[in-house]
Protein backbone atom coordinates (compact mmCIF):
# COMPACT_ATOMS: atom_id res chain seq x y z
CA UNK A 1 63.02 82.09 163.74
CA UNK A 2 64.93 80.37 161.45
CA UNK A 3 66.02 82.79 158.16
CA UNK A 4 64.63 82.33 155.18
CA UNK A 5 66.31 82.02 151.70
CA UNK A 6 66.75 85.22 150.02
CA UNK A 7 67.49 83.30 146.28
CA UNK A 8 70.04 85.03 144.64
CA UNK A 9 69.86 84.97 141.25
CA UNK A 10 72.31 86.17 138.24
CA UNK A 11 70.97 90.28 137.60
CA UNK A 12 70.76 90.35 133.58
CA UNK A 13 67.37 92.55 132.84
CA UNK A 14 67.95 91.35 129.06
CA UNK A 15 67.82 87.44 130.53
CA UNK A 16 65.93 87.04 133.86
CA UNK A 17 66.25 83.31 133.65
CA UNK A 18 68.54 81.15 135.75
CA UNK A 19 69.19 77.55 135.76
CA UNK A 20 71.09 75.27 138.52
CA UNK A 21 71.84 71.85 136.43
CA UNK A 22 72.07 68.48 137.80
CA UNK A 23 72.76 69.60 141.50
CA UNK A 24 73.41 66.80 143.90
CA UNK A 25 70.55 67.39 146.92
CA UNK A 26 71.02 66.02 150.36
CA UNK A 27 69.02 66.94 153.67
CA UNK A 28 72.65 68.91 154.92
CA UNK A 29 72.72 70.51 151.98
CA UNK A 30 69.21 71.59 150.92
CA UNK A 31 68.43 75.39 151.67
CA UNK A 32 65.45 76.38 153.75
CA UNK A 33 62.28 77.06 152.62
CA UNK A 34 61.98 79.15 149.36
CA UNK A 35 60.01 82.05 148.52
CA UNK A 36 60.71 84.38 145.10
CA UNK A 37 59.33 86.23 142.23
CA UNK A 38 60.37 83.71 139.59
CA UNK A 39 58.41 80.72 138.25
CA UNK A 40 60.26 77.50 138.57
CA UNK A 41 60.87 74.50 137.15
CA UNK A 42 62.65 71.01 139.17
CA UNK A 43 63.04 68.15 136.86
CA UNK A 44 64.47 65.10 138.85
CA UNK A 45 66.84 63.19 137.70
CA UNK A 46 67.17 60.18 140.04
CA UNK A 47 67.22 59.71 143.95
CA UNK A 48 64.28 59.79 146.48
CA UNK A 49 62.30 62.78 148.70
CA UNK A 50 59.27 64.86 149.61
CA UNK A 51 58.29 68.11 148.30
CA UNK A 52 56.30 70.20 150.21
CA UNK A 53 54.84 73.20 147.56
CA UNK A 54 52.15 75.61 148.78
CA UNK A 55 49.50 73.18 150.99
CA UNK A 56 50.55 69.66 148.89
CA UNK A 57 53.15 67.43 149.56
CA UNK A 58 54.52 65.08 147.09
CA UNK A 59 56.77 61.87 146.48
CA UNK A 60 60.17 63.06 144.50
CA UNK A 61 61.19 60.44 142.24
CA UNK A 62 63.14 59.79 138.63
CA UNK A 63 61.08 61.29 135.88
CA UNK A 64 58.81 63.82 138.31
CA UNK A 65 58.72 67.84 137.13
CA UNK A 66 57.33 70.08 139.63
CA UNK A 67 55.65 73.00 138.49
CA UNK A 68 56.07 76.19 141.22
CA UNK A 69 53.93 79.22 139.96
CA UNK A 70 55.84 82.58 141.38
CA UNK A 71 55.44 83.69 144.92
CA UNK A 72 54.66 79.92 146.29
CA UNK A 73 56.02 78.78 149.26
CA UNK A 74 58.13 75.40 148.34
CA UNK A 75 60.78 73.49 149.77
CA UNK A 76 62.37 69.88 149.17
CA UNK A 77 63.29 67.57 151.39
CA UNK A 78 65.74 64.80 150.35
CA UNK A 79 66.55 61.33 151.59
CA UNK A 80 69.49 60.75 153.39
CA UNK A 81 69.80 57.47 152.02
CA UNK A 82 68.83 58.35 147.99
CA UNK A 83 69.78 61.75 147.32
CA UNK A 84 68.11 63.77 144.68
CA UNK A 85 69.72 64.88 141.58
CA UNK A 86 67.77 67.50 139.42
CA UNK A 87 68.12 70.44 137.70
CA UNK A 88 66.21 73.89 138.71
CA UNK A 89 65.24 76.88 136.33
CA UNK A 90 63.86 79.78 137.67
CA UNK A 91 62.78 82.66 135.32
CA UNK A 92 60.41 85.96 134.95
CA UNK A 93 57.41 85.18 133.61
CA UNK A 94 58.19 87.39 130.92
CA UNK A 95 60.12 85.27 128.98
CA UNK A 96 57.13 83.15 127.98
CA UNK A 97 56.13 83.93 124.78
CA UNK A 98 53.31 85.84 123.32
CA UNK A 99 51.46 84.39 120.63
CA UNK A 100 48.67 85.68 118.22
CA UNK A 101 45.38 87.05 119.95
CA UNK A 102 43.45 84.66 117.79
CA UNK A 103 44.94 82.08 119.25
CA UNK A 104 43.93 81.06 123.19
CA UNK A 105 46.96 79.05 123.63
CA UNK A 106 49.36 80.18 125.89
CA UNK A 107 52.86 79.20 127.51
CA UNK A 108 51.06 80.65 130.78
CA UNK A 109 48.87 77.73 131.38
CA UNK A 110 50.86 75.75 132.55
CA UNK A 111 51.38 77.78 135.91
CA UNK A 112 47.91 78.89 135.87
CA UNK A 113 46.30 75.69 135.77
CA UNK A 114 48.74 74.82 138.91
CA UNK A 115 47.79 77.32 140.24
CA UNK A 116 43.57 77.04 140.26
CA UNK A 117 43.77 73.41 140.62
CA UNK A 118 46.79 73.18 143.37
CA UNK A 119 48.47 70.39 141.18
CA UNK A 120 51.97 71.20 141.09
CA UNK A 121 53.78 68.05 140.24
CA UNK A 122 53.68 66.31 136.39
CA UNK A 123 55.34 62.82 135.88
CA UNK A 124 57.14 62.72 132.67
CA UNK A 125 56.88 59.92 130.43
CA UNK A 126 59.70 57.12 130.01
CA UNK A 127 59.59 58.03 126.62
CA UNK A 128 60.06 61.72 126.56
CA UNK A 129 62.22 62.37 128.85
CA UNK A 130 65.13 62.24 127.07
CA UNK A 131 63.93 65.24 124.87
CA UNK A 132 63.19 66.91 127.69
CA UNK A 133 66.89 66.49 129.75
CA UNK A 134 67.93 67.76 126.50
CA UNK A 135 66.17 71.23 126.36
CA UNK A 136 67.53 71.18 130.34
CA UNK A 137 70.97 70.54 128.61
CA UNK A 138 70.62 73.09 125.88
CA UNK A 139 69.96 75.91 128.39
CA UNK A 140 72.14 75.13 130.43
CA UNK A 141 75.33 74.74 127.84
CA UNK A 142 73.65 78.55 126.33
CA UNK A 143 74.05 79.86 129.63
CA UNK A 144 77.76 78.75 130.17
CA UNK A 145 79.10 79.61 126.18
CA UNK A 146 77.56 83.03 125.90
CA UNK A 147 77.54 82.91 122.13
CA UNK A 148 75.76 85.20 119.79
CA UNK A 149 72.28 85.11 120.81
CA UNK A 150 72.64 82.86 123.37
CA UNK A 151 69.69 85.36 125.05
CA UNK A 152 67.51 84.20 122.17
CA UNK A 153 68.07 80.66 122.76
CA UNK A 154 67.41 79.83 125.80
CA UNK A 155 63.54 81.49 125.58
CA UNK A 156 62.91 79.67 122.64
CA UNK A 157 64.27 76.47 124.51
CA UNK A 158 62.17 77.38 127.66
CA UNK A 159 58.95 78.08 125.68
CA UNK A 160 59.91 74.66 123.55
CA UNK A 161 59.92 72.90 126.82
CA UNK A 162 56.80 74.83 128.35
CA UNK A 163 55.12 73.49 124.87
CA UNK A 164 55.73 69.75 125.88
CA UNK A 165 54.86 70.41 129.34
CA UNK A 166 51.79 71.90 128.24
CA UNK A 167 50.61 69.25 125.96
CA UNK A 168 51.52 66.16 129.30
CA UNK A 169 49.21 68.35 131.57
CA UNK A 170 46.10 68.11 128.55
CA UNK A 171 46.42 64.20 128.57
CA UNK A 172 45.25 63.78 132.27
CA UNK A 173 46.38 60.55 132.66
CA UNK A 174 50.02 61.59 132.93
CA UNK A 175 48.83 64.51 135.41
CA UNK A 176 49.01 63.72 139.39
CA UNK A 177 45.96 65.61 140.27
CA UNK A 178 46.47 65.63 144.11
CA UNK A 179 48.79 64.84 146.87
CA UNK A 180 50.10 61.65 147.69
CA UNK A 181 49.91 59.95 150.51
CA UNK A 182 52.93 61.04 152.59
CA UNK A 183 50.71 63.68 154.25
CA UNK A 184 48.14 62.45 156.79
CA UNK A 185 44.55 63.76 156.23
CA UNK A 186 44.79 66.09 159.37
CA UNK A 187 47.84 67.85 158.64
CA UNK A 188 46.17 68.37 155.19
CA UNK A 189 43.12 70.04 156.77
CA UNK A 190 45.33 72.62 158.51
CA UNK A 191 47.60 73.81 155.43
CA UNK A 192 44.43 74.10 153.40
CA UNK A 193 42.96 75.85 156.34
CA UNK A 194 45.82 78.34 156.88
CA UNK A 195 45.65 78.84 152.96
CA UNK A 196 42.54 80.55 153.96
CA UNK A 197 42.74 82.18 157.25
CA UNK A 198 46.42 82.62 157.40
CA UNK A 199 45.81 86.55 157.88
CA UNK A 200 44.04 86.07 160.76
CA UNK A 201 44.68 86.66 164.17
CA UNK A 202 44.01 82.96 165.25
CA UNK A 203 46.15 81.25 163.36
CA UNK A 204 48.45 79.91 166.19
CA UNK A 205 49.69 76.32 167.18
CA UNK A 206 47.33 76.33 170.16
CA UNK A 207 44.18 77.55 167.93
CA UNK A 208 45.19 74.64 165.12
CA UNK A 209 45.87 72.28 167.37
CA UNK A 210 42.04 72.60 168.73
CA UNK A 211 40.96 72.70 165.30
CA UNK A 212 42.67 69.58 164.41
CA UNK A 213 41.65 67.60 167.08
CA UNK A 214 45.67 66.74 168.17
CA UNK A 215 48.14 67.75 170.72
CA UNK A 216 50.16 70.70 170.11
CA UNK A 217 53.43 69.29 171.03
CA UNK A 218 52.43 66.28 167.53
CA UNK A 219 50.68 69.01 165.29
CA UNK A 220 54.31 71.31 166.10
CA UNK A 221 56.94 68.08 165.22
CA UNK A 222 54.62 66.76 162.35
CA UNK A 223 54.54 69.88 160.89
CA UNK A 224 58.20 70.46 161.19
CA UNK A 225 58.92 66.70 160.24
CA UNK A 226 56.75 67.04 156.91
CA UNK A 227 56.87 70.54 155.76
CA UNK A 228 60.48 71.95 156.58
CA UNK A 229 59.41 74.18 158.74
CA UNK A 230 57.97 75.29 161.78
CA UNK A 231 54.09 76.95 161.94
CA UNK A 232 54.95 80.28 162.86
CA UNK A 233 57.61 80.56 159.73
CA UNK A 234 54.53 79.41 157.74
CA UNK A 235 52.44 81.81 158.33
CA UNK A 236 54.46 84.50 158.23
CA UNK A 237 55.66 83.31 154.42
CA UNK A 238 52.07 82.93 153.47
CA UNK A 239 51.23 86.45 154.58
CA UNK A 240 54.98 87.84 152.82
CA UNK A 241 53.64 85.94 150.01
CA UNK A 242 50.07 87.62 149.79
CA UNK A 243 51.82 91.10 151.02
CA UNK A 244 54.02 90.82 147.56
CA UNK A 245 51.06 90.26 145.39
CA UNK A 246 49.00 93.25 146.93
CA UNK A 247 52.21 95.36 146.78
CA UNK A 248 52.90 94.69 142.60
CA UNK A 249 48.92 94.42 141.88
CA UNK A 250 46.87 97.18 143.72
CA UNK A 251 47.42 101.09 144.54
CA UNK A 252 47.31 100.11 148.25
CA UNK A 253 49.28 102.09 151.03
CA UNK A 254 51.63 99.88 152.81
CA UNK A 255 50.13 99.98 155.92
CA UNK A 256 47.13 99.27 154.75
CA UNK A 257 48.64 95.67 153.10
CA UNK A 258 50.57 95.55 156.42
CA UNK A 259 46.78 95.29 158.34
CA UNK A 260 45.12 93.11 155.92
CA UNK A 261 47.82 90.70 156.15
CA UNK A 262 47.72 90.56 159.55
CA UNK A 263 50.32 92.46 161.30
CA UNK A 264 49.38 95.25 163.62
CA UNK A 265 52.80 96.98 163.81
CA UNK A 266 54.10 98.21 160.66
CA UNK A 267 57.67 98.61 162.16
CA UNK A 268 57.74 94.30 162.38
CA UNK A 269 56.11 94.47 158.92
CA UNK A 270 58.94 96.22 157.59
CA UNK A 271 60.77 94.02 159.31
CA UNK A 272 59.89 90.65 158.52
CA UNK A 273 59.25 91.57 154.36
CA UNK A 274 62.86 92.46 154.36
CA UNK A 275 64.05 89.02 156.12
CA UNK A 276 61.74 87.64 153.54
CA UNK A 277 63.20 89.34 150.44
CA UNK A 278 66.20 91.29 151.16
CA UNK A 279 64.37 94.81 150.75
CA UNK A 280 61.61 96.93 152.69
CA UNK A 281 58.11 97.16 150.86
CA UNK A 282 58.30 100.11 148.95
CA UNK A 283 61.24 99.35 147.63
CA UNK A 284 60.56 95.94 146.45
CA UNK A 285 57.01 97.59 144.87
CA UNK A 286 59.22 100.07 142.98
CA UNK A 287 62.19 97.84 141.99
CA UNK A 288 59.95 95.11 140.69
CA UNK A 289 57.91 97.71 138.67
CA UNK A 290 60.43 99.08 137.45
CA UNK A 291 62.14 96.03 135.98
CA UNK A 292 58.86 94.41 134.54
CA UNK A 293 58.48 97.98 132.40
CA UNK A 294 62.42 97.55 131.27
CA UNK A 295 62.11 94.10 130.03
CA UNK A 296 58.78 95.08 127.69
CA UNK A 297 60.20 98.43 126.33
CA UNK A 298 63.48 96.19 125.31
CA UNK A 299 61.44 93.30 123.73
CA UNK A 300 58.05 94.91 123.19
């Protein structure tokens, strides 16, 4: 199986943001798939690719912002001949602000709606995109100069940006509402499928195959060919993915997330969630915790 990133990022409790700026993509150099914590932003600059985020895959082009809610599986693919440039913040959800109670508006929606409507990418207007690349800048240059209150800065520039973001996604027209059409209706069936059943027991090449009316050998290379990677790493990221989200948001023995996730033997449980993230299950659960209560007693 090929190993998953295990994103590293820069360990300040005050600042859990992190931002790689204008970084040159090619196929050699693009990581494999991704799977973290953080929320994240990719604002593309120029060149050409696919993204393939959660069960959707997009176009990349100048001007697109993809939207990645935290704990979704995403990976992008570039041309070989037009090479993506784009910048990439990742950050605890956290950092987005808190506003009045009265008030129903909230930095937040803009993952959420991704989330509920599976709508991850945004194209950003000609004409605003030049205020955008310049809250990219602004975080970026706050990050490298370290001045007073540089912590400061860079979440009011994030929940600046998260404001314009916000206010694209409420004028539909500028919102891509599904996929395009780089991903052929039957290879759509079975990632929206395996969103579903990806726990269960049956969710092999053979049994999708079957279900998709296609030869294993084509479902296996299309899938690789499209998505990054293979079926097997898949599901395992999808259940890693759902195992993280019962670990931080239920009392649930491990074992018992271990079962409903669809492993049988604990010991390769233990063993797969720390390919996937570095750390065994309990530990993650505790660390996690731990550093969510930090961050509110320091700000809160």
């Amino acid at each position: 199986m090929q190993k998953p990133l295990i994103k590293n990022f820069i360990n300040d409790p005050l600042l859990p943001f992190d931002i790689v700026f204008k970084d040159k993509k090619t196929p050699n150099r693009e990581l494999p798939e991704h799977l973290h914590d953080r929320f994240e932003l990719v604002y593309v600059y120029s060149g050409k690719g696919t993204f393939f985020l959660n069960q959707m895959l997009y176009e990349m082009n100048e001007g697109d912002l993809f939207i990645i809610p935290g704990n979704t599986i995403h990976q992008a693919l570039p041309d070989s001949e037009s090479p993506i440039t784009a910048t990439a913040i990742f950050f605890d959800p956290q950092l987005i602000g808190h506003y009045s109670s009265a008030d129903s508006f909230t930095n937040m929606q803009v993952f959420d709606r991704a989330r509920k409507n599976k709508s991850y990418k945004l194209v950003v207007p000609a004409t605003i995109r030049p205020l955008f690349e310049e809250k990219l800048k602004q975080m970026h240059e706050e990050l490298e100069q370290h001045e007073a209150g540089f912590r400061y800065a860079v979440q009011l520039n994030l929940n600046s940006l998260l404001i314009i973001i916000n206010r694209l996604i409420l004028k539909e027209s500028h919102h891509q509402l599904a996929a395009s059409d780089v991903c052929p209706s039957w290879l759509l069936n079975i990632l929206q499928h395996l969103d579903q059943f990806h726990t269960d027991q049956i969710a092999g090449l053979s049994y999708l195959a079957k279900h998709s009316s296609v030869s294993a050998a084509h479902l296996s290379r299309a899938f690789k060919q499209l998505t990054g990677m293979n079926i097997t790493d898949y599901v395992n990221a999808k259940r890693i993915s759902t195992a993280k989200e019962l670990l931080l948001t239920t009392n649930l023995g491990i074992d018992t997330i271990a079962h409903n996730c669809g492993y049988e033997s604990l010991p390769y449980f233990h063993k797969l969630f720390k390919k996937f993230t570095g750390v065994t299950p309990g530990i993650y659960r505790r660390k996690v915790l731990e550093s969510r209560k930090q961050f509110r007693n320091e700000y809160y």
